[in-house]
N, C-alpha and C. Protein backbone atom coordinates (compact mmCIF):
# COMPACT_ATOMS: atom_id res chain seq x y z
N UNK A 1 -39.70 24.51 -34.02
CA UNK A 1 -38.99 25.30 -33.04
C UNK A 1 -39.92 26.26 -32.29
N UNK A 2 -40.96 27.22 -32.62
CA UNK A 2 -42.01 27.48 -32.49
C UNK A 2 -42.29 26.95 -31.09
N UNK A 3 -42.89 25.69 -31.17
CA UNK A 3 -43.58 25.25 -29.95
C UNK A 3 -42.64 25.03 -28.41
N UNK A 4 -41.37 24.47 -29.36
CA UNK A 4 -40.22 25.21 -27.81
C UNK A 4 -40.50 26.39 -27.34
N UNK A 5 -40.46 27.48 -28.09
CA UNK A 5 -40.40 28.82 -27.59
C UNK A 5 -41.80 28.64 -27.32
N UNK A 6 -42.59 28.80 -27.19
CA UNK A 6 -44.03 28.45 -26.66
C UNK A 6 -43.73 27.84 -25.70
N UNK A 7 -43.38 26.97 -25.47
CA UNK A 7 -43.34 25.92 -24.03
C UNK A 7 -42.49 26.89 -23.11
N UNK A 8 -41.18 26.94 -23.26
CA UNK A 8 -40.24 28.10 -22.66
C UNK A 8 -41.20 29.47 -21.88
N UNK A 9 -41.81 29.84 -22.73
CA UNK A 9 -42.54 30.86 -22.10
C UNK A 9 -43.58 30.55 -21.04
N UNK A 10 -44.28 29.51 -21.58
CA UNK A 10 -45.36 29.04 -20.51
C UNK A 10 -44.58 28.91 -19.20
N UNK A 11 -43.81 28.01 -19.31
CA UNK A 11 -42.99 27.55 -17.67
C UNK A 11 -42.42 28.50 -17.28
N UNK A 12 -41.62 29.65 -17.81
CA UNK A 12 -41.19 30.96 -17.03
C UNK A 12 -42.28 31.43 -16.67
N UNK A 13 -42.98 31.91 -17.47
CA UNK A 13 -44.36 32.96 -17.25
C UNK A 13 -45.11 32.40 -16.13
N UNK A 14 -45.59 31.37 -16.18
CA UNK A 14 -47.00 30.43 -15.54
C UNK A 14 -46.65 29.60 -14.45
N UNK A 15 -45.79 28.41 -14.84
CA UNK A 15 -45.53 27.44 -14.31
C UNK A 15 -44.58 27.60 -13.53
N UNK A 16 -43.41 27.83 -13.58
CA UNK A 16 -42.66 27.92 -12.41
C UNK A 16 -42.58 29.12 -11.34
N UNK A 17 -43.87 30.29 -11.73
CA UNK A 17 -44.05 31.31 -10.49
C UNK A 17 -45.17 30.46 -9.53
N UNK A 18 -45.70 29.48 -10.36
CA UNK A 18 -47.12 29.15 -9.53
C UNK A 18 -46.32 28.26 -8.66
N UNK A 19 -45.21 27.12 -9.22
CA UNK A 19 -45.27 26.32 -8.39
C UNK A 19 -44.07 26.67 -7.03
N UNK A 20 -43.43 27.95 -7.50
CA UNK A 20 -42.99 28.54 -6.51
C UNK A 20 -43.85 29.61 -5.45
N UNK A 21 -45.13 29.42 -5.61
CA UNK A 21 -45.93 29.67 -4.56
C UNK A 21 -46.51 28.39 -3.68
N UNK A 22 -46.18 27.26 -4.47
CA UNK A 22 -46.79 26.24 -3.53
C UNK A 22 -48.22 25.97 -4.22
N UNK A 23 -47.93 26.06 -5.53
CA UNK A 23 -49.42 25.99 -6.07
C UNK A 23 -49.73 25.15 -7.21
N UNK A 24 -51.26 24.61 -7.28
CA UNK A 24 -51.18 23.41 -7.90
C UNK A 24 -51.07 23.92 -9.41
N UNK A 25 -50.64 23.05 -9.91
CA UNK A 25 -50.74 23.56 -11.90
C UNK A 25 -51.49 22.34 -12.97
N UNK A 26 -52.58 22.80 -13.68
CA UNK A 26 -52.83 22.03 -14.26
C UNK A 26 -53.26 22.45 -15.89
N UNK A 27 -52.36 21.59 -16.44
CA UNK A 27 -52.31 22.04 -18.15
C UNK A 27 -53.09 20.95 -18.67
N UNK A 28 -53.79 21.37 -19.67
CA UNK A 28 -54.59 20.41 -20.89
C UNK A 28 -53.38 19.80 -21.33
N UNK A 29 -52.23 20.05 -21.78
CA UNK A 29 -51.33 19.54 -22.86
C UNK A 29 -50.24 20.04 -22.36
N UNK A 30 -49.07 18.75 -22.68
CA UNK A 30 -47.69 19.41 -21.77
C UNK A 30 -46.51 18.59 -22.90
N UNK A 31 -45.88 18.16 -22.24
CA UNK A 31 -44.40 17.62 -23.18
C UNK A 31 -44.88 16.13 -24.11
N UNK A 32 -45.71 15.66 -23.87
CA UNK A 32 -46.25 14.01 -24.37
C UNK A 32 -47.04 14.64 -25.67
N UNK A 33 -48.07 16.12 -25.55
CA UNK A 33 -48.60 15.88 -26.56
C UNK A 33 -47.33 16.65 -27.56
N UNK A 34 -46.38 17.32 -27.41
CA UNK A 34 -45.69 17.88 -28.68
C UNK A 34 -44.51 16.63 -28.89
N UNK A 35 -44.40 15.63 -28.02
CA UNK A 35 -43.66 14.51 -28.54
C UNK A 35 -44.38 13.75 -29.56
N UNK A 36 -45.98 13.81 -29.46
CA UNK A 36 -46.66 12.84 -30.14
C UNK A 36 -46.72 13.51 -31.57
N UNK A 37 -47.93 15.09 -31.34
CA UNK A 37 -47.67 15.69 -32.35
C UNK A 37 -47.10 16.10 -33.05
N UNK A 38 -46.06 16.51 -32.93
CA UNK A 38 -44.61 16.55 -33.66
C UNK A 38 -44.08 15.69 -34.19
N UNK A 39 -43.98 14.39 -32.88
CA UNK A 39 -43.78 13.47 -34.19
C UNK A 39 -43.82 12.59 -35.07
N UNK A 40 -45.52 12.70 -35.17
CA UNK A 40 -46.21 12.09 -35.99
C UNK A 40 -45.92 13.22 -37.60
N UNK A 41 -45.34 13.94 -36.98
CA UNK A 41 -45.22 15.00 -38.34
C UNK A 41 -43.98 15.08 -38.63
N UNK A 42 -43.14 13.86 -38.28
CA UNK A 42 -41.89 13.52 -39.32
C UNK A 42 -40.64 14.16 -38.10
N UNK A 43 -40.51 15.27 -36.90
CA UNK A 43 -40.07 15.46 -36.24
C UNK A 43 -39.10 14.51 -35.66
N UNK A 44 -37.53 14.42 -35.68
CA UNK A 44 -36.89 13.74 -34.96
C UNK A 44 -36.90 13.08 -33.72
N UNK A 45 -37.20 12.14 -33.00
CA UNK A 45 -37.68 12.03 -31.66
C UNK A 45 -36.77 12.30 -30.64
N UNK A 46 -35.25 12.37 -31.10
CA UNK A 46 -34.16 12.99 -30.05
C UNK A 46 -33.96 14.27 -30.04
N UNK A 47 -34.40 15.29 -31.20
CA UNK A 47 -34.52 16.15 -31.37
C UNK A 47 -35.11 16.84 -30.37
N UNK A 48 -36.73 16.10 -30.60
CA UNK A 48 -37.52 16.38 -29.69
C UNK A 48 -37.41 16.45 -28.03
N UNK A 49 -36.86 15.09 -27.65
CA UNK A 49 -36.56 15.13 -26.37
C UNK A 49 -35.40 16.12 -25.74
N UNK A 50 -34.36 16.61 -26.72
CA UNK A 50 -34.02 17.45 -26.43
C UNK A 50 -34.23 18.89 -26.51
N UNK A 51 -35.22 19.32 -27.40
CA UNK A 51 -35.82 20.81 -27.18
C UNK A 51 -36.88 20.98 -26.20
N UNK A 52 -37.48 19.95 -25.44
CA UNK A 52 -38.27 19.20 -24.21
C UNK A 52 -37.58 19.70 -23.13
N UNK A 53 -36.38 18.96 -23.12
CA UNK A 53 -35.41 19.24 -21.85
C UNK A 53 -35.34 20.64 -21.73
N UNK A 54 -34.99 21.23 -23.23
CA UNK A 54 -34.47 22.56 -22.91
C UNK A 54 -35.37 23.66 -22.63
N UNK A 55 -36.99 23.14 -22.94
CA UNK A 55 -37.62 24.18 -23.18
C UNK A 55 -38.00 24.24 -21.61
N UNK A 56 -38.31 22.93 -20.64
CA UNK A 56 -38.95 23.01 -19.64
C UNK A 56 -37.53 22.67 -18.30
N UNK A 57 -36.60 22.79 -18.82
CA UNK A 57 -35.44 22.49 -17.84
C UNK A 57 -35.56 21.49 -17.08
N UNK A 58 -36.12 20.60 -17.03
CA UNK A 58 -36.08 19.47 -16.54
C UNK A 58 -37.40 19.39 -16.19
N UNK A 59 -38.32 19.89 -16.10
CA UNK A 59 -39.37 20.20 -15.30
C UNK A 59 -40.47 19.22 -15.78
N UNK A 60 -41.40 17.86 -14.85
CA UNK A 60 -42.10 17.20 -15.36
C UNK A 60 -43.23 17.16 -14.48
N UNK A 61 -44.07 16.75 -15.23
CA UNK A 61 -45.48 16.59 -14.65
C UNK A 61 -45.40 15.32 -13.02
N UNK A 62 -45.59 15.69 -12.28
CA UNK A 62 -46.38 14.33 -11.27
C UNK A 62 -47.00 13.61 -11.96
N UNK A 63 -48.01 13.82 -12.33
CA UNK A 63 -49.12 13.19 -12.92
C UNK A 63 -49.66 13.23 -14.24
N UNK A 64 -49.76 12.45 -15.51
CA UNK A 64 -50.03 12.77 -16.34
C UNK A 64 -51.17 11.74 -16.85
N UNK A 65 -52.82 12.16 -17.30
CA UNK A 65 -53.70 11.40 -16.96
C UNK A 65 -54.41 11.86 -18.89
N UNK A 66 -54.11 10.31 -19.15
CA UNK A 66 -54.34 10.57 -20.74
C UNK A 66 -55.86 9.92 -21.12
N UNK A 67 -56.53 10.90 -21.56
CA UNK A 67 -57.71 10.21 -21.76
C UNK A 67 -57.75 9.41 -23.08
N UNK A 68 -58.09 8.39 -23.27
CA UNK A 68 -58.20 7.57 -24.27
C UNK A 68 -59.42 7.24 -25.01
N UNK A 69 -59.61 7.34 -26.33
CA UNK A 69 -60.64 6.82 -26.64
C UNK A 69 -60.12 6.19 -28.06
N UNK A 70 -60.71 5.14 -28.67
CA UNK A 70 -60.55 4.59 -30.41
C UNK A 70 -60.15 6.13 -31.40
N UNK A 71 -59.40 6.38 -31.85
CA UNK A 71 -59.64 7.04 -32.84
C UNK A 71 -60.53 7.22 -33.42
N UNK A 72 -61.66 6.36 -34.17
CA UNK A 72 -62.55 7.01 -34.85
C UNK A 72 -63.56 7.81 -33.80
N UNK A 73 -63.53 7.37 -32.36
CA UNK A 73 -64.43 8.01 -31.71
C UNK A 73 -64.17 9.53 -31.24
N UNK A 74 -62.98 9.57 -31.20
CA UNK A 74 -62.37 10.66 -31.42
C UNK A 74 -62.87 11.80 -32.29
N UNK A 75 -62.28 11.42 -33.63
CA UNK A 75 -62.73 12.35 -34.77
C UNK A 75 -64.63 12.40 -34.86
N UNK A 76 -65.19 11.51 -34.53
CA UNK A 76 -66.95 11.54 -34.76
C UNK A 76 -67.02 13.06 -33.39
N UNK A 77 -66.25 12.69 -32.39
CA UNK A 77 -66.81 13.84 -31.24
C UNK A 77 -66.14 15.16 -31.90
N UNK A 78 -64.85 15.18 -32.25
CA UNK A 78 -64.56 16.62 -33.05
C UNK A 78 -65.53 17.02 -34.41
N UNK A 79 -65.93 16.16 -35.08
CA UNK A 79 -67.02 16.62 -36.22
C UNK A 79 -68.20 17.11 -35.04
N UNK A 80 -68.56 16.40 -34.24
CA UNK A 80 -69.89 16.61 -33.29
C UNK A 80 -69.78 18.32 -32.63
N UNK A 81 -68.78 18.11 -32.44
CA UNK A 81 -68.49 19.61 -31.83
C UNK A 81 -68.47 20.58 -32.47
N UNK A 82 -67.73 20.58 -33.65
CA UNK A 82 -67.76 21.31 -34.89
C UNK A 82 -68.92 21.98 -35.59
N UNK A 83 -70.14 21.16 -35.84
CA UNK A 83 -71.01 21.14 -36.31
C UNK A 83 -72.03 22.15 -35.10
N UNK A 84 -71.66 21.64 -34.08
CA UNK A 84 -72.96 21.97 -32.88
C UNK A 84 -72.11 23.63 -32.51
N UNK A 85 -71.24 24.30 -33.87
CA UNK A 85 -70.95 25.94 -33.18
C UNK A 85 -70.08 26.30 -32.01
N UNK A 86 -69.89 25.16 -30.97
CA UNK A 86 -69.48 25.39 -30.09
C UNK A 86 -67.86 25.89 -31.15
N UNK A 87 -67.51 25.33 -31.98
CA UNK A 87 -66.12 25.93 -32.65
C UNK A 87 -66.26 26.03 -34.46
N UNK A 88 -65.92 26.80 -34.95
CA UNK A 88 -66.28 27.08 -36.39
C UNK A 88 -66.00 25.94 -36.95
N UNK A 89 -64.60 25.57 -36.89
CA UNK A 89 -64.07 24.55 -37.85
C UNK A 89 -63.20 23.35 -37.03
N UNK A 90 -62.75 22.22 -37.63
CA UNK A 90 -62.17 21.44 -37.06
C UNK A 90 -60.58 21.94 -37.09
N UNK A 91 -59.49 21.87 -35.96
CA UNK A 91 -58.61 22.53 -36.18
C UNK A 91 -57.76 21.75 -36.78
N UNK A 92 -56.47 22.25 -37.19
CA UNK A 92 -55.67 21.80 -38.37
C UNK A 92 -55.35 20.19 -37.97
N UNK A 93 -54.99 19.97 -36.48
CA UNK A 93 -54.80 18.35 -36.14
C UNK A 93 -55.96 17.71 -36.63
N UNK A 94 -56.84 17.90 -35.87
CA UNK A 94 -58.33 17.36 -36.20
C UNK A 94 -58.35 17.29 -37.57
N UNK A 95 -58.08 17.89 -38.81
CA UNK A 95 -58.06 17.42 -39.93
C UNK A 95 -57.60 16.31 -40.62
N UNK A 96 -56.59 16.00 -39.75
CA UNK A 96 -55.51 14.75 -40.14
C UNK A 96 -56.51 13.39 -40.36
N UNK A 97 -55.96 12.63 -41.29
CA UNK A 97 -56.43 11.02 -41.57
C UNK A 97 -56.69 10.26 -40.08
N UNK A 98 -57.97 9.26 -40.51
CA UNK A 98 -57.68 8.81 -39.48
C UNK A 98 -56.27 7.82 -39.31
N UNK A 99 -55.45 7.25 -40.19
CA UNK A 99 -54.31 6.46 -39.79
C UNK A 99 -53.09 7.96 -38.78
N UNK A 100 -53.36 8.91 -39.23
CA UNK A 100 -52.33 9.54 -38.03
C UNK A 100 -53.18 9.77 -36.96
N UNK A 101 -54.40 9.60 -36.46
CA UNK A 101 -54.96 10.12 -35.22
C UNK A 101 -54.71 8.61 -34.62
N UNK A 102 -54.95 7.49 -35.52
CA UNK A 102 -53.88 6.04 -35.00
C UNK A 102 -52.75 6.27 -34.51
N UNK A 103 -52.16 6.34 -35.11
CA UNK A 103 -50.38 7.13 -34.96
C UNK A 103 -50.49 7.55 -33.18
N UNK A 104 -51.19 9.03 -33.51
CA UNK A 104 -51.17 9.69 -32.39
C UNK A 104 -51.45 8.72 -31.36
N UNK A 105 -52.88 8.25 -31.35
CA UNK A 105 -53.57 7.67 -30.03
C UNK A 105 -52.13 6.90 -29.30
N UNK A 106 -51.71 5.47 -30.52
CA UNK A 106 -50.83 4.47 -29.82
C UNK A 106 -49.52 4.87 -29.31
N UNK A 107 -49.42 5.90 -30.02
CA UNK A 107 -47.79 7.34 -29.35
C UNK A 107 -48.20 7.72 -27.80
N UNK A 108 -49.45 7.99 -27.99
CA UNK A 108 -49.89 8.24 -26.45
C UNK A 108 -49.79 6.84 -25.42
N UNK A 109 -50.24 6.37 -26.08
CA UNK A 109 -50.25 5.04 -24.85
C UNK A 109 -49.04 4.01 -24.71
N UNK A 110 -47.60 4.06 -26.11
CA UNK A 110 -46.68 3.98 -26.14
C UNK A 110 -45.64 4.65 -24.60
N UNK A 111 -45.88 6.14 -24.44
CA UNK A 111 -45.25 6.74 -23.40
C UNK A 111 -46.03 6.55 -22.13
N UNK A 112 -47.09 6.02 -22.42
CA UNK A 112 -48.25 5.78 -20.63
C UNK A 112 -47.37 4.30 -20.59
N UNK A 113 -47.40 3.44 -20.88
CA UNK A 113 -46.66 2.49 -20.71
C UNK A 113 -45.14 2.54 -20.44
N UNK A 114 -44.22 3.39 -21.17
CA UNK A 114 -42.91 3.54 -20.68
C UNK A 114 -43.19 4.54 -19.38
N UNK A 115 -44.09 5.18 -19.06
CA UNK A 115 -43.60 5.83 -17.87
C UNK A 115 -45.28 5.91 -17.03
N UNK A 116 -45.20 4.65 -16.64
CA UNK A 116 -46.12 4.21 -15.77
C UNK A 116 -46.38 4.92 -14.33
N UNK A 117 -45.44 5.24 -13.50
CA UNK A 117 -45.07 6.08 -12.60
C UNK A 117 -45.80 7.61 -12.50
N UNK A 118 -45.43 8.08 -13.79
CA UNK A 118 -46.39 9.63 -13.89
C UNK A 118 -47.56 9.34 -14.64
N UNK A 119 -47.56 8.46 -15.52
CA UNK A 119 -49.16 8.15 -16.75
C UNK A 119 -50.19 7.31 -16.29
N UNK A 120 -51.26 8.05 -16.36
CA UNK A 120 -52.25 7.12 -16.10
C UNK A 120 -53.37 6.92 -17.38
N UNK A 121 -53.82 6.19 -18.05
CA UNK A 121 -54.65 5.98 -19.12
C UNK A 121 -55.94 5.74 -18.61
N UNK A 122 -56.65 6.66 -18.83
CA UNK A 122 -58.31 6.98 -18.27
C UNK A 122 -59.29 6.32 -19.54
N UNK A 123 -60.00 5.35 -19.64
CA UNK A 123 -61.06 4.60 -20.55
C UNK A 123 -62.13 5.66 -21.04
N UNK A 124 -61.77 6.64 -21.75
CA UNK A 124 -62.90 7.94 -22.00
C UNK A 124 -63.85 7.54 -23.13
N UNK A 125 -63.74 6.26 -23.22
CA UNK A 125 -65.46 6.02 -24.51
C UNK A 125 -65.98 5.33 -23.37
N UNK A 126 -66.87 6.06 -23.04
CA UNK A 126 -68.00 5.98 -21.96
C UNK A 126 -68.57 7.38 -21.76
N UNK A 127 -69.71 7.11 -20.74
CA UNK A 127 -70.09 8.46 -20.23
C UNK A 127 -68.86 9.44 -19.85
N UNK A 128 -69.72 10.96 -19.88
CA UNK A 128 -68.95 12.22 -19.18
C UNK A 128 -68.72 11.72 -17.50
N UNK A 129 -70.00 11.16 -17.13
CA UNK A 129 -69.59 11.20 -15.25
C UNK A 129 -68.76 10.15 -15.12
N UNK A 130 -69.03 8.71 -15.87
CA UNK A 130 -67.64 8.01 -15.66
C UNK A 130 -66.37 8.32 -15.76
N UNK A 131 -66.48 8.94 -16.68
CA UNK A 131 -64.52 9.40 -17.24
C UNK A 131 -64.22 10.55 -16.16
N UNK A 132 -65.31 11.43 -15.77
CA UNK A 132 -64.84 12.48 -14.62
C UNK A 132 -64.54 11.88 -13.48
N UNK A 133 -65.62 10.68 -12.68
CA UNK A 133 -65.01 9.61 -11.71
C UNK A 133 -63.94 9.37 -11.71
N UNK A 134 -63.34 8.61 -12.89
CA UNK A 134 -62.22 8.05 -13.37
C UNK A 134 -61.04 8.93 -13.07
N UNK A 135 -61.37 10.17 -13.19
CA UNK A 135 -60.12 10.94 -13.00
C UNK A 135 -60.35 11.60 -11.82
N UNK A 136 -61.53 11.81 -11.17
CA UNK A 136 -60.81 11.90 -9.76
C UNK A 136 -60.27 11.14 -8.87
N UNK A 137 -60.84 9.72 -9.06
CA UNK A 137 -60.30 8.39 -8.77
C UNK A 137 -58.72 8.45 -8.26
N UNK A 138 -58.57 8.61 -9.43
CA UNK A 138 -56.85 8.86 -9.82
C UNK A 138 -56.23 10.23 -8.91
N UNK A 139 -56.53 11.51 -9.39
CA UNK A 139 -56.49 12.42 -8.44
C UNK A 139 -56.08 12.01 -7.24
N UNK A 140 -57.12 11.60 -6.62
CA UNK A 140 -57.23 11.39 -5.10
C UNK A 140 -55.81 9.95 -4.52
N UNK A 141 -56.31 9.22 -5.25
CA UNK A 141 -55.09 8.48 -5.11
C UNK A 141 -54.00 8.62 -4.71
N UNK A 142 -53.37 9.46 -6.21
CA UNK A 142 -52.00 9.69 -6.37
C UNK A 142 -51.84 10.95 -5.68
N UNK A 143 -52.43 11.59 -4.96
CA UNK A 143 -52.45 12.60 -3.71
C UNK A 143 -53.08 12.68 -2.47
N UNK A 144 -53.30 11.31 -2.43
CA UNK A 144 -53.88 10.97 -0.92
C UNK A 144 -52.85 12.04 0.06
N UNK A 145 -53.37 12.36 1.15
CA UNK A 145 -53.05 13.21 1.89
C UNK A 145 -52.02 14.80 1.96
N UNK A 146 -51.81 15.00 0.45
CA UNK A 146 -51.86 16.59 -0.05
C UNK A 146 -52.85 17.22 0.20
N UNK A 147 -54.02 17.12 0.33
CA UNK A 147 -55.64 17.47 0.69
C UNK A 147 -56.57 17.27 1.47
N UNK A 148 -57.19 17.65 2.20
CA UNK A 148 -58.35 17.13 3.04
C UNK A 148 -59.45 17.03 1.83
N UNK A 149 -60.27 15.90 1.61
CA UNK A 149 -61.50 16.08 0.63
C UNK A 149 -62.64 15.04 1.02
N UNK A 150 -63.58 15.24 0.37
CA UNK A 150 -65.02 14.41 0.53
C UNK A 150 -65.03 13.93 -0.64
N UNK A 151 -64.31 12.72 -0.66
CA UNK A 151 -64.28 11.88 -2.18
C UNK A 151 -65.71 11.57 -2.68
N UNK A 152 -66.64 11.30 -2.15
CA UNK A 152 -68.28 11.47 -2.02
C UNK A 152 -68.41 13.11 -3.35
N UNK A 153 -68.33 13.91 -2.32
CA UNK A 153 -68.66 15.41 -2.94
C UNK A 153 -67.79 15.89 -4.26
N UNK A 154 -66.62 15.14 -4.31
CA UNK A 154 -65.23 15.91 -5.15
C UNK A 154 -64.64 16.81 -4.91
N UNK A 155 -65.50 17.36 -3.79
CA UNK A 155 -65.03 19.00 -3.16
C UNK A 155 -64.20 18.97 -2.32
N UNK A 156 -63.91 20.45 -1.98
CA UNK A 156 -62.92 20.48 -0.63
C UNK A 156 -63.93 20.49 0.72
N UNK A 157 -63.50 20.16 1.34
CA UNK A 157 -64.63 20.16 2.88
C UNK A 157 -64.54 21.16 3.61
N UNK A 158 -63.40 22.18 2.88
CA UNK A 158 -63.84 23.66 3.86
C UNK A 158 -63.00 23.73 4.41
N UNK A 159 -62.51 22.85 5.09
CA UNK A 159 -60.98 22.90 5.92
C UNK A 159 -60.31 22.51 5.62
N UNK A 160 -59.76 23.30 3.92
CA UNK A 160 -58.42 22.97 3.46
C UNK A 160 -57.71 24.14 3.56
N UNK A 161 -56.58 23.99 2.82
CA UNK A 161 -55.21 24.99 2.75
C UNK A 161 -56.15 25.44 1.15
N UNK A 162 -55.41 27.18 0.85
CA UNK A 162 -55.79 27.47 -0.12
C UNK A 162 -54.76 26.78 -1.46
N UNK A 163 -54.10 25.90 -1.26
CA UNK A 163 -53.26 25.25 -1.96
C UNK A 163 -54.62 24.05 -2.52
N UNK A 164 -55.23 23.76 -1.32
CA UNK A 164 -56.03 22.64 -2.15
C UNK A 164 -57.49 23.17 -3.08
N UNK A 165 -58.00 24.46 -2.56
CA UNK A 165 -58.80 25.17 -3.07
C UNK A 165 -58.48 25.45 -4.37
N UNK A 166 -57.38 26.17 -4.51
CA UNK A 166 -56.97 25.60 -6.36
C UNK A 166 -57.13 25.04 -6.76
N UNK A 167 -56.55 23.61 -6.05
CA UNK A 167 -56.43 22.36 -6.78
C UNK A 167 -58.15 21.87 -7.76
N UNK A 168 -59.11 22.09 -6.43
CA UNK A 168 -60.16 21.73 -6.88
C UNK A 168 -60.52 22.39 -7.59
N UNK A 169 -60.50 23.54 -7.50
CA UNK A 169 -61.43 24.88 -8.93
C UNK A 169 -60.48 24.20 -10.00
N UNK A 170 -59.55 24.16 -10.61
CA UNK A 170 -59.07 23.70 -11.30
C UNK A 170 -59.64 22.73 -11.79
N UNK A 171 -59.45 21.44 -10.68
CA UNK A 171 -59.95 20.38 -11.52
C UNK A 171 -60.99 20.08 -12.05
N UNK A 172 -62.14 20.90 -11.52
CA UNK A 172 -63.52 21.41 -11.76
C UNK A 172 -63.69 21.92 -13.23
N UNK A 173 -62.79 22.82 -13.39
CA UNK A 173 -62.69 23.51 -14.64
C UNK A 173 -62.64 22.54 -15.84
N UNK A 174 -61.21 21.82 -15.05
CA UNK A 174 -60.68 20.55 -16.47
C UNK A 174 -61.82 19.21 -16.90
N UNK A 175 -62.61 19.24 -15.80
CA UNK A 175 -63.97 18.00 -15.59
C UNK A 175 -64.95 18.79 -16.86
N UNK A 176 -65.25 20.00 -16.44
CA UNK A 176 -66.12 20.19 -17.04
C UNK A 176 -65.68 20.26 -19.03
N UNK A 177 -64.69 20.94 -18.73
CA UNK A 177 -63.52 20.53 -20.17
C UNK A 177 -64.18 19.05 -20.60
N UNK A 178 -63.78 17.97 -19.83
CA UNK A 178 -64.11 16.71 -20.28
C UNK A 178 -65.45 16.61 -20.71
N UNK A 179 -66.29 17.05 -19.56
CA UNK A 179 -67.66 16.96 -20.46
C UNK A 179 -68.42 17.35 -21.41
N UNK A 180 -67.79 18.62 -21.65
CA UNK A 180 -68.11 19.54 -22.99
C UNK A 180 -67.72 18.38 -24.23
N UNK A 181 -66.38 17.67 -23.41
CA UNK A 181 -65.92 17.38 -25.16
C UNK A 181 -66.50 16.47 -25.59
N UNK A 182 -67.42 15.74 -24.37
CA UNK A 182 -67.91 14.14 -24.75
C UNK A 182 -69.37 14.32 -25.21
């Protein structure tokens, strides 16, 4: 129940002032990962979809861009990270067997497949610049003409709206996210 009230707050607080400015929003983790995580941890799945509904009022992502990799490659980059300080310890998910980070992964790509429309499944065992390609790829795509951009640069070309200037610092932010983790 916890993570409802967590979610609830985010979308009052965050999400629905931003996008009532006309502004882009972009979360690491939204309603797919507490469907997965949750309920890989025994969590009802109607349960779920209904403290979902209630927590975010209907409210869903455009776009939801799941990076994928094997499970074990997974857990080798969270030990990698772990070890290299960037974080003390592995966190309590990251502890889990690998048969539930199985669980998890195919839960993820279970809902990219039922909802093809908003999910996109990004091939992330590869390089950092491929998988960042990969997702601006997508980006740009599925928002062709929300933006003026230099698909070349990744940038904005200067003569955008400050709606798209977000967009990019943002996604900048979340790229570099990706590459830290790889």
């Amino acid at each position: 129940m916890l993570f409802a009230a967590a979610r609830v707050d985010h979308v009052d607080r965050l999400i629905k002032p931003a996008l009532v400015k006309e502004s882009w929003v972009l979360c690491d983790r939204f309603s797919d990962s507490t469907r997965v995580y949750q309920g890989a941890s025994g969590v009802d799945p109607s349960m779920l979809l209904t403290l979902e509904h209630v927590a975010t009022n209907g409210l869903a992502p455009d776009l939801t861009i799941i990076l994928d990799v094997p499970a074990e490659v997974g857990m080798k980059r969270a030990l990698k990270r772990a070890k290299s300080n960037k974080e003390p310890d592995l966190d309590r998910f990251e502890q889990d067997g690998l048969d539930v980070h199985v669980e998890r992964r195919n839960a993820f790509l279970t809902i990219a497949e039922a909802e093809p429309d908003r999910c996109v499944v990004i091939d992330a065992n590869t390089t950092q610049k491929k998988t960042a390609d990969a997702i601006w790829r997508e980006v740009l795509a599925r928002f062709e003409g929300s933006f003026e951009t230099d698909p070349q640069a990744g940038r904005s070309n200067g003569n955008s709206s400050k709606k798209t200037s977000s967009l990019f610092d943002n996604v900048d932010a979340s790229l570099n996210l990706v590459r830290a983790a790889n």
